[in-house]
C-alpha atoms as a PDB file:
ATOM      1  CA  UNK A   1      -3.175 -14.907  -1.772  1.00  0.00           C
ATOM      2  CA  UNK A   2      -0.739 -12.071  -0.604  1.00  0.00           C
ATOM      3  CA  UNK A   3      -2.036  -8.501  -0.307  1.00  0.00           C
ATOM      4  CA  UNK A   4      -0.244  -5.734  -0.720  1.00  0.00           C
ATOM      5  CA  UNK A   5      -0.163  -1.558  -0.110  1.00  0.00           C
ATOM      6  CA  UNK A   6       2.133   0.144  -2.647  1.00  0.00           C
ATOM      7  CA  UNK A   7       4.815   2.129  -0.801  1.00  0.00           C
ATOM      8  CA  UNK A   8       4.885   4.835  -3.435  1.00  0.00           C
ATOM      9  CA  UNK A   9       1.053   5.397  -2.130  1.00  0.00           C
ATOM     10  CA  UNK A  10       2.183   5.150   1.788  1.00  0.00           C
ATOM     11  CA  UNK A  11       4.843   7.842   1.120  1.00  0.00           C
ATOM     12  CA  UNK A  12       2.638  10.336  -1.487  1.00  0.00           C
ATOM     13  CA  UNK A  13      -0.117  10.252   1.699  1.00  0.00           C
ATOM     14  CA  UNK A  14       2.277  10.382   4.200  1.00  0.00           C
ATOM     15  CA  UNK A  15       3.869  13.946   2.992  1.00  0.00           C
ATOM     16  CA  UNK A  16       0.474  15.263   2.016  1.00  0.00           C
ATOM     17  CA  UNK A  17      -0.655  14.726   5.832  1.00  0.00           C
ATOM     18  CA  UNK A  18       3.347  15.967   7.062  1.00  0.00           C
ATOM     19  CA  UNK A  19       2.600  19.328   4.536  1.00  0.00           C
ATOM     20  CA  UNK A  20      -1.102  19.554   6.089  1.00  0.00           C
ATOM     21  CA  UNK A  21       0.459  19.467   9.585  1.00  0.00           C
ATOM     22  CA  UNK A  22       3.134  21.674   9.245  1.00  0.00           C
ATOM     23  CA  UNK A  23       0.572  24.047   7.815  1.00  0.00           C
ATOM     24  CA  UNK A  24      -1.396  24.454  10.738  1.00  0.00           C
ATOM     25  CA  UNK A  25      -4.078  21.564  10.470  1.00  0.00           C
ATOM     26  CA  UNK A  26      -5.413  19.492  13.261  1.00  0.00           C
ATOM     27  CA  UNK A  27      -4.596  16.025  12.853  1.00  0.00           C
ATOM     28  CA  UNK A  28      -8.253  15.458  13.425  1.00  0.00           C
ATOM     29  CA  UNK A  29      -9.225  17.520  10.783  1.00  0.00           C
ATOM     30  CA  UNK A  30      -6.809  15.973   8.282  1.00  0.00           C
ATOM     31  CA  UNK A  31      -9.049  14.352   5.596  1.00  0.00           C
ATOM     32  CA  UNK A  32      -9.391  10.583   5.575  1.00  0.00           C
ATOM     33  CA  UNK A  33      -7.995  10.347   8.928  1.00  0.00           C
ATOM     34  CA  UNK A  34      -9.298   8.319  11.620  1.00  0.00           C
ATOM     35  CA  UNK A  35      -8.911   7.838  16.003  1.00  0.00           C
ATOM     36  CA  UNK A  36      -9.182   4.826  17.148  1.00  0.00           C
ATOM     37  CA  UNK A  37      -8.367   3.608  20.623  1.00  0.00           C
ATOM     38  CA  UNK A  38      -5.194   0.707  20.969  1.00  0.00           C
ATOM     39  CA  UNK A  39      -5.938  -2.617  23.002  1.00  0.00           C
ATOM     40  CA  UNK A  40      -3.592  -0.670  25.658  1.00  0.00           C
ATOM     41  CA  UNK A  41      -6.183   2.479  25.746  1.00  0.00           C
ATOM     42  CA  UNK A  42      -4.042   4.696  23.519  1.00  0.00           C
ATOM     43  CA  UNK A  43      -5.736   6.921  21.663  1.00  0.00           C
ATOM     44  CA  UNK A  44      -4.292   7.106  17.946  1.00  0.00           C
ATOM     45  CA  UNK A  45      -5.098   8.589  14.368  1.00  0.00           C
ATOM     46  CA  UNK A  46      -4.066   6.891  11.447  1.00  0.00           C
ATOM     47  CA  UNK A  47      -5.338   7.386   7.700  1.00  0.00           C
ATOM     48  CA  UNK A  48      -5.905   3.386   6.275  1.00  0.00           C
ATOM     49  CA  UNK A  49      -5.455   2.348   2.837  1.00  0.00           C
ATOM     50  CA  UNK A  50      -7.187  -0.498   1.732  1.00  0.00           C
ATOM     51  CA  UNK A  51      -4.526  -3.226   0.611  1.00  0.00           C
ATOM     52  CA  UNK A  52      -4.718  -4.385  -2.856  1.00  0.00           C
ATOM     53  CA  UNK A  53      -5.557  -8.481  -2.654  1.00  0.00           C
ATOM     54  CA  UNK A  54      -2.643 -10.288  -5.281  1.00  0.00           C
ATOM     55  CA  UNK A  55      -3.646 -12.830  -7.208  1.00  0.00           C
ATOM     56  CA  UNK A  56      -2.348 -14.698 -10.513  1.00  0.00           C
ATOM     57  CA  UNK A  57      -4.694 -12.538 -12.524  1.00  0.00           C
ATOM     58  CA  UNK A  58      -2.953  -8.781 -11.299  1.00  0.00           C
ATOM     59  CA  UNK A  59       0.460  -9.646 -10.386  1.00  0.00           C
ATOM     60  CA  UNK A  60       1.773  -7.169 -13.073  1.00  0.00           C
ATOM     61  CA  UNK A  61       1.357  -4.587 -10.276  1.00  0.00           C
ATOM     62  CA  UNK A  62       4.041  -5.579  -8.468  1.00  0.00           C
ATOM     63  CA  UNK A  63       5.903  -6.051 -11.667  1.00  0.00           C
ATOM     64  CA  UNK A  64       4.871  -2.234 -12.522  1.00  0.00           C
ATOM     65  CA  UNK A  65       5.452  -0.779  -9.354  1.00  0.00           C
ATOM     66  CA  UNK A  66       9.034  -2.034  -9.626  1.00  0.00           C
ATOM     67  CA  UNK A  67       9.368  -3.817  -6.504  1.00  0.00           C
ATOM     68  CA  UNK A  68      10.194  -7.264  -8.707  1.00  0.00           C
ATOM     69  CA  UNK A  69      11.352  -8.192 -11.995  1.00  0.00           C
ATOM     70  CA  UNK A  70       9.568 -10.338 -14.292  1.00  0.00           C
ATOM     71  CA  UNK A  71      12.631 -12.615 -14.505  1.00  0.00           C
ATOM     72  CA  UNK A  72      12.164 -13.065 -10.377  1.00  0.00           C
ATOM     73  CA  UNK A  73       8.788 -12.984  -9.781  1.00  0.00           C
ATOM     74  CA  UNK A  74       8.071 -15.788 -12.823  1.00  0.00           C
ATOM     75  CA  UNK A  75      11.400 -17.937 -11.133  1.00  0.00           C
ATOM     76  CA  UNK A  76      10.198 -21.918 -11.473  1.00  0.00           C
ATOM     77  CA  UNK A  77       6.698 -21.041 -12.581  1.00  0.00           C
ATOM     78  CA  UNK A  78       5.302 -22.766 -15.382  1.00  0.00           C
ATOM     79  CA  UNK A  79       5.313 -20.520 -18.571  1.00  0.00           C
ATOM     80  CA  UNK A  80       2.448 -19.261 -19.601  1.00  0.00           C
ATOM     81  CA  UNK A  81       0.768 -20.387 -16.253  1.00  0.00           C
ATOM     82  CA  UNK A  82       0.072 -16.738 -15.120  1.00  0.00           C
ATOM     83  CA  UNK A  83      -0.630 -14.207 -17.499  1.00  0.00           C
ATOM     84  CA  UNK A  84       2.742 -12.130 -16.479  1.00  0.00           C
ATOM     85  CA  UNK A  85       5.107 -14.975 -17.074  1.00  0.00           C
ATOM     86  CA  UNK A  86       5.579 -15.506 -20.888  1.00  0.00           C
END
């Protein structure tokens, strides 16, 4: 199993957070976000999607999201095998 975060998600919450800072608001009072502290004692703030797991069954996101083609992504797999290779 692969997981996965789509980009077009990273970007859309990275630019709301950039248009909330440039705004005026406190990174700690950005919703969603977090601190946490680094191994190396840096303190940090970071908002965390949740990956998306990628399994046979949902691999049309990918597909979707346009970060592969059918035509690639179902490459030497049996047709039929996965329900997004015909």
């Amino acid at each position: 199993m692969s997981v996965w975060k789509d980009a077009r998600l990273l970007g859309k919450t990275a630019g709301e957070v950039a248009a909330l800072l440039a705004a005026g608001t406190e990174m700690k009072d950005v919703p969603q976000m977090v601190k946490f502290t680094t191994p190396e004692g840096n303190e940090m703030f970071s908002i965390l999607l949740t990956p998306q797991p990628i399994t046979a069954d949902n691999l049309d996101l990918v597909v979707t999201a346009g970060w592969i083609t059918v035509d690639d992504l179902c490459k030497d797999v049996t047709p039929g095998s996965v329900t997004v290779c015909p």
